[in-house]
Structures are given as structure tokens and as C-alpha cells.
N, C-alpha and C. Protein backbone atom coordinates (compact mmCIF):
# COMPACT_ATOMS: atom_id res chain seq x y z
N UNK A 1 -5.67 14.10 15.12
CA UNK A 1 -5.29 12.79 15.58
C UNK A 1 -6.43 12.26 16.47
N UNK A 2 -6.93 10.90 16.03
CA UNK A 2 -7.85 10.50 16.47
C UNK A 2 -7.76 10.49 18.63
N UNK A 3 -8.44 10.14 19.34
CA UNK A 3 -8.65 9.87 20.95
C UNK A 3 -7.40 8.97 21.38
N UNK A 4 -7.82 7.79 20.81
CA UNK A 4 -7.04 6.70 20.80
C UNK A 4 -5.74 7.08 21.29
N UNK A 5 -5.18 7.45 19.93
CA UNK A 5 -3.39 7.92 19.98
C UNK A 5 -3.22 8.73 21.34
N UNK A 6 -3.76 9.65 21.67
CA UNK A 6 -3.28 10.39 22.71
C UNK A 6 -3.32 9.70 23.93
N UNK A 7 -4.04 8.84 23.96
CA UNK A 7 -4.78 7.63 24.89
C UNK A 7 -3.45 6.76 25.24
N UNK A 8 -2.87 6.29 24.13
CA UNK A 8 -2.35 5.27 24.43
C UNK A 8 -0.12 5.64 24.22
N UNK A 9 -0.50 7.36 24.01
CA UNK A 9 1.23 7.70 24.48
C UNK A 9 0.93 7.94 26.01
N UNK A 10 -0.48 8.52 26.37
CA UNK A 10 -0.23 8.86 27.92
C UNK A 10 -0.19 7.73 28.74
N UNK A 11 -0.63 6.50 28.22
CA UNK A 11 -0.42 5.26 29.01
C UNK A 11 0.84 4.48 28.94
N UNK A 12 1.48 4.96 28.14
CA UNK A 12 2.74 4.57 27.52
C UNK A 12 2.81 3.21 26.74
N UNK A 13 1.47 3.47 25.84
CA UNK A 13 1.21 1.91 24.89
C UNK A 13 2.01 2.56 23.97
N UNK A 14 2.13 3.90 23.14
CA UNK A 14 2.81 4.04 21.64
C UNK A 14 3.63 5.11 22.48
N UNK A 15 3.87 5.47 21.38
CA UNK A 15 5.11 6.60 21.12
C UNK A 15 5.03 7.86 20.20
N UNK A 16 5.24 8.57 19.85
CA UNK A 16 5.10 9.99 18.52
C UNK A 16 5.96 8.98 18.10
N UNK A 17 5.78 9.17 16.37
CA UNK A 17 6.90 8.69 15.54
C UNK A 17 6.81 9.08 14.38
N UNK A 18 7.19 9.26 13.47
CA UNK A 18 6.92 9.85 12.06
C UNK A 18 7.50 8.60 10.80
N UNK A 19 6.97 8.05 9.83
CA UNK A 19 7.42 7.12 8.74
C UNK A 19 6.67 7.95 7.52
N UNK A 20 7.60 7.54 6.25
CA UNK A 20 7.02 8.46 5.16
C UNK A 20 6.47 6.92 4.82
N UNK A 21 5.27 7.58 3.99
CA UNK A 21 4.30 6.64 3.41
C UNK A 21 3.27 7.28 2.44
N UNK A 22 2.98 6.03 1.06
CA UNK A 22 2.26 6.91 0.50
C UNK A 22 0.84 5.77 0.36
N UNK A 23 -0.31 6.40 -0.33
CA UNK A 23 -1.57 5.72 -0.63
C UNK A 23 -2.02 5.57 -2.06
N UNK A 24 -1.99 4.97 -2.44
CA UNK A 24 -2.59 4.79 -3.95
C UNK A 24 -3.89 3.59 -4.20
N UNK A 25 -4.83 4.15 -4.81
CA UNK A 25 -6.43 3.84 -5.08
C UNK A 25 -6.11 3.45 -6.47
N UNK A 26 -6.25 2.03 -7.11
CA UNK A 26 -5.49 1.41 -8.28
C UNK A 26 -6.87 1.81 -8.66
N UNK A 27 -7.98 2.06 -8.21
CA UNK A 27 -9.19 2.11 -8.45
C UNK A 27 -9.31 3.33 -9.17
N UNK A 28 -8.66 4.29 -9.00
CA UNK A 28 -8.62 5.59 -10.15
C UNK A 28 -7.35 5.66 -10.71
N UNK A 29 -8.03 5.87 -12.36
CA UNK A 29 -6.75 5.95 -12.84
C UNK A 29 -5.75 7.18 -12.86
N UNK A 30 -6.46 7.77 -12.07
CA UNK A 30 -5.41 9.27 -11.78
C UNK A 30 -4.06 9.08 -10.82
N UNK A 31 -4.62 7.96 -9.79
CA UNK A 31 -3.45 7.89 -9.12
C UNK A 31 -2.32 6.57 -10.07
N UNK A 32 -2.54 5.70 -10.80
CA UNK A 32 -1.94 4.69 -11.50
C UNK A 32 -0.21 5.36 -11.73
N UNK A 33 -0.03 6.59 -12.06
CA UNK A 33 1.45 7.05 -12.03
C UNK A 33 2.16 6.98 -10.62
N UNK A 34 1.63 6.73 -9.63
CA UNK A 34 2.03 6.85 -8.14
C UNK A 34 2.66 5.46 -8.37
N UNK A 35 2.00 4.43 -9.10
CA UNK A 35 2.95 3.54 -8.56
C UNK A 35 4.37 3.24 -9.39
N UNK A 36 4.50 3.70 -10.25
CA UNK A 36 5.62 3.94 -10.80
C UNK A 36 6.49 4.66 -10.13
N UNK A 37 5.81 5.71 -9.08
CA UNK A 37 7.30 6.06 -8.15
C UNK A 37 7.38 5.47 -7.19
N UNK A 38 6.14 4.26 -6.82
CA UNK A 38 6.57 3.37 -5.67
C UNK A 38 8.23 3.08 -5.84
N UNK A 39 8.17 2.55 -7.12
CA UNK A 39 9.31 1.65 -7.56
C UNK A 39 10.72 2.26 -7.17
N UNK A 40 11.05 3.69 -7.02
CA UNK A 40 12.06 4.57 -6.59
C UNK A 40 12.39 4.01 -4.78
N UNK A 41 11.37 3.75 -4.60
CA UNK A 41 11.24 3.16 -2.99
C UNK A 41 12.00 4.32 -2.05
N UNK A 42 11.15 5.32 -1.65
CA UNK A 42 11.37 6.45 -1.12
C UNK A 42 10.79 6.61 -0.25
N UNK A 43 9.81 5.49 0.04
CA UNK A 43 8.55 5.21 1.17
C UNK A 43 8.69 4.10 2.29
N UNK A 44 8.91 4.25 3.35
CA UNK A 44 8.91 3.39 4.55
C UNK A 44 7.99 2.04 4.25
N UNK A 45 6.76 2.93 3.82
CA UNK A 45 5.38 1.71 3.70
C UNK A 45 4.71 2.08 2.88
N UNK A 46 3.57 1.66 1.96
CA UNK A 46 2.65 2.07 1.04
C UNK A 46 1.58 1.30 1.34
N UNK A 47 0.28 1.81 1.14
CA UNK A 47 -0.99 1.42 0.76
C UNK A 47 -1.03 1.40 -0.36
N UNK A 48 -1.89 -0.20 -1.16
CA UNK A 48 -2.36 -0.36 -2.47
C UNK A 48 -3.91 -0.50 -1.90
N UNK A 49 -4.75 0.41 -2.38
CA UNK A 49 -6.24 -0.20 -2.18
C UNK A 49 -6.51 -0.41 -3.75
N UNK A 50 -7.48 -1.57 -3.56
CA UNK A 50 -8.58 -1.73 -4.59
C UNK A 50 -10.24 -1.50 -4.32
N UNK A 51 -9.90 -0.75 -3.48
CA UNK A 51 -11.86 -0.40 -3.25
C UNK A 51 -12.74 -0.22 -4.14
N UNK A 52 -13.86 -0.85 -4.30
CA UNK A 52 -15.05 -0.77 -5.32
C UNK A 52 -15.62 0.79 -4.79
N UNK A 53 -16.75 1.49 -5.47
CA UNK A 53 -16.16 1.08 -7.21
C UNK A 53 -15.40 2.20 -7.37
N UNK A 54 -15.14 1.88 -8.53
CA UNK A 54 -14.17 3.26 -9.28
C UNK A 54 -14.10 3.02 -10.63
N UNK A 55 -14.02 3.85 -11.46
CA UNK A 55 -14.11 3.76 -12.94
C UNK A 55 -13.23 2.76 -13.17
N UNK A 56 -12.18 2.12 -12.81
CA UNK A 56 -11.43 0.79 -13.69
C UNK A 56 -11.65 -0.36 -12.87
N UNK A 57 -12.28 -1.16 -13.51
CA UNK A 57 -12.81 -2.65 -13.54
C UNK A 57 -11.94 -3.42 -12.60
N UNK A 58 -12.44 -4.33 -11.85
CA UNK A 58 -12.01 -5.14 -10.71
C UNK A 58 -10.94 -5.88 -11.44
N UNK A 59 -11.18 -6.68 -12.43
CA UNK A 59 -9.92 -7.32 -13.32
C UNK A 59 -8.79 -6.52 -13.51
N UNK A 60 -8.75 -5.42 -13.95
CA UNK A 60 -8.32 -4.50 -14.37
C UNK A 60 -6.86 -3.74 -13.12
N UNK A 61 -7.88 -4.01 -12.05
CA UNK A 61 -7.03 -3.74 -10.45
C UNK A 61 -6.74 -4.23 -10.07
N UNK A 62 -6.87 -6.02 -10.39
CA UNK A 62 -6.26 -6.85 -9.88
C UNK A 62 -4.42 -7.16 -10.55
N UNK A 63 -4.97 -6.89 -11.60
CA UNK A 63 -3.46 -6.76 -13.03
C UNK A 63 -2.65 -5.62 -12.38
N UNK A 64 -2.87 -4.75 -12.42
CA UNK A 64 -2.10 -3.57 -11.98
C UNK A 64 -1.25 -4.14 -10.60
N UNK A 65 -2.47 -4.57 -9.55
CA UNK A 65 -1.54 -4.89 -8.64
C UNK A 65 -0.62 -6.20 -8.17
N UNK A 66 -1.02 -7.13 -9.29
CA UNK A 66 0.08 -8.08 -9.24
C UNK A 66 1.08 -7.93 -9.67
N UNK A 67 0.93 -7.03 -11.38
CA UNK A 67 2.19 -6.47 -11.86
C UNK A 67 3.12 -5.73 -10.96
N UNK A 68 2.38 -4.57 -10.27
CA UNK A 68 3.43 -4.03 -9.25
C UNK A 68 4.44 -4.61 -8.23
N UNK A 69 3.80 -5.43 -7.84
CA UNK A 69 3.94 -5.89 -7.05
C UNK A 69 5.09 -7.28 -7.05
N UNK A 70 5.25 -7.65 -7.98
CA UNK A 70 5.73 -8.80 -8.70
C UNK A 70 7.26 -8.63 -9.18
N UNK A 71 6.93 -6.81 -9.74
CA UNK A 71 8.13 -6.39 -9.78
C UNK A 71 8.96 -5.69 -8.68
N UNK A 72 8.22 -5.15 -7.95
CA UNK A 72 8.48 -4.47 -6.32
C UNK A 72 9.20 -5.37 -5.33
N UNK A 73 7.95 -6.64 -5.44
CA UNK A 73 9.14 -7.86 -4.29
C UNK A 73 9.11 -9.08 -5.57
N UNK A 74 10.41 -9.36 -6.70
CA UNK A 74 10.71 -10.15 -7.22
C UNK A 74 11.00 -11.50 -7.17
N UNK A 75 11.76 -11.02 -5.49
CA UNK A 75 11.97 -12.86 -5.13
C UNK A 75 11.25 -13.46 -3.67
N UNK A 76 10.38 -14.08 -4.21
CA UNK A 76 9.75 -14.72 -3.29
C UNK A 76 9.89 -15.32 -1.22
N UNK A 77 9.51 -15.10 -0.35
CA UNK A 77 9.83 -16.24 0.79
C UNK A 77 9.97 -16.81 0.79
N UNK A 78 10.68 -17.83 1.44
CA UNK A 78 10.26 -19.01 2.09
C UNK A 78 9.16 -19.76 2.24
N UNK A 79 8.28 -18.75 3.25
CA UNK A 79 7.49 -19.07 3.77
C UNK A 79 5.98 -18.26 3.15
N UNK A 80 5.94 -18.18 1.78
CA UNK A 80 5.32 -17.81 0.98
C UNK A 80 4.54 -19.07 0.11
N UNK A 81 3.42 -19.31 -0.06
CA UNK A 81 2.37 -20.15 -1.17
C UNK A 81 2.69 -19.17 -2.58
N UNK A 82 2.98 -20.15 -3.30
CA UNK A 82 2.76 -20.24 -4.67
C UNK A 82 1.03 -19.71 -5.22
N UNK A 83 0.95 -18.68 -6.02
CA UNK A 83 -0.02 -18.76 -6.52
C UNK A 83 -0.14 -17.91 -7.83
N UNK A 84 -1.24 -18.72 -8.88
CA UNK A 84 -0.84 -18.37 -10.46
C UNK A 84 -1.55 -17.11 -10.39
């Protein structure tokens, strides 16, 4: 655990806390099955990265993660922009 953290329970900025969470790199296609168990939603929070580079094409990672995502949160905000 980085300085910081210990830094800022002894000052009483945070707290210990534990959340399950997972990470998935759309950028390899090894992890691409991870997000299919996003969808079980068994995770507090998730990371989607698209970090360059990685063997599947920027287009390619962008699809993946709108699809997921589209189906993950279906119905829109309020206070959400429209975009195609």
C-alpha cells in the first residue's frame, strides 16, 4: 500500500475499507470474457481500460465498450447527453 494511504487513515482523511472490483484491458483479447461476467454484477465497481497499444484495434475497443456498456446501464439519466 502506497505512503499516501497510511498518511491519510493516521490523519483521519480515509478509512480501511474493502469493495470487490474487477479490471479488464478491452485492449487484450484474453481478458474480453471478463466482461461477460461483468454482466452477473458481482462487482462493487469495475475498470474498462482501452490503453494503446494492444493487439485489437482502437475501433475495435471502442465497439466492445459501448456494446458493454449499453447493455450494463440500458436506461439512460436524466442528466445524461445523447450521443450516436
Amino acid at each position: 500500500m502506497p505512503l499516501h494511504h497510511y498518511y491519510a487513515h493516521l490523519t483521519g482523511r480515509a478509512f480501511p475499507g474493502s469493495i470487490t472490483y474487477a479490471y479488464v484491458d478491452v485492449g487484450d483479447p484474453g481478458q474480453h470474457p471478463r466482461l461477460e461476467a461483468l454482466q452477473r454484477r458481482k462487482h462493487e465497481v469495475f475498470c474498462l481500460t482501452d490503453a494503446p497499444p494492444g493487439p485489437v484495434p482502437r475501433d475495435e475497443q471502442l465497439r466492445l465498450m459501448g456494446a458493454f456498456l449499453g447493455n450494463y446501464f440500458p436506461l439512460r439519466a436524466p442528466w445524461e447527453g445523447y450521443t450516436a
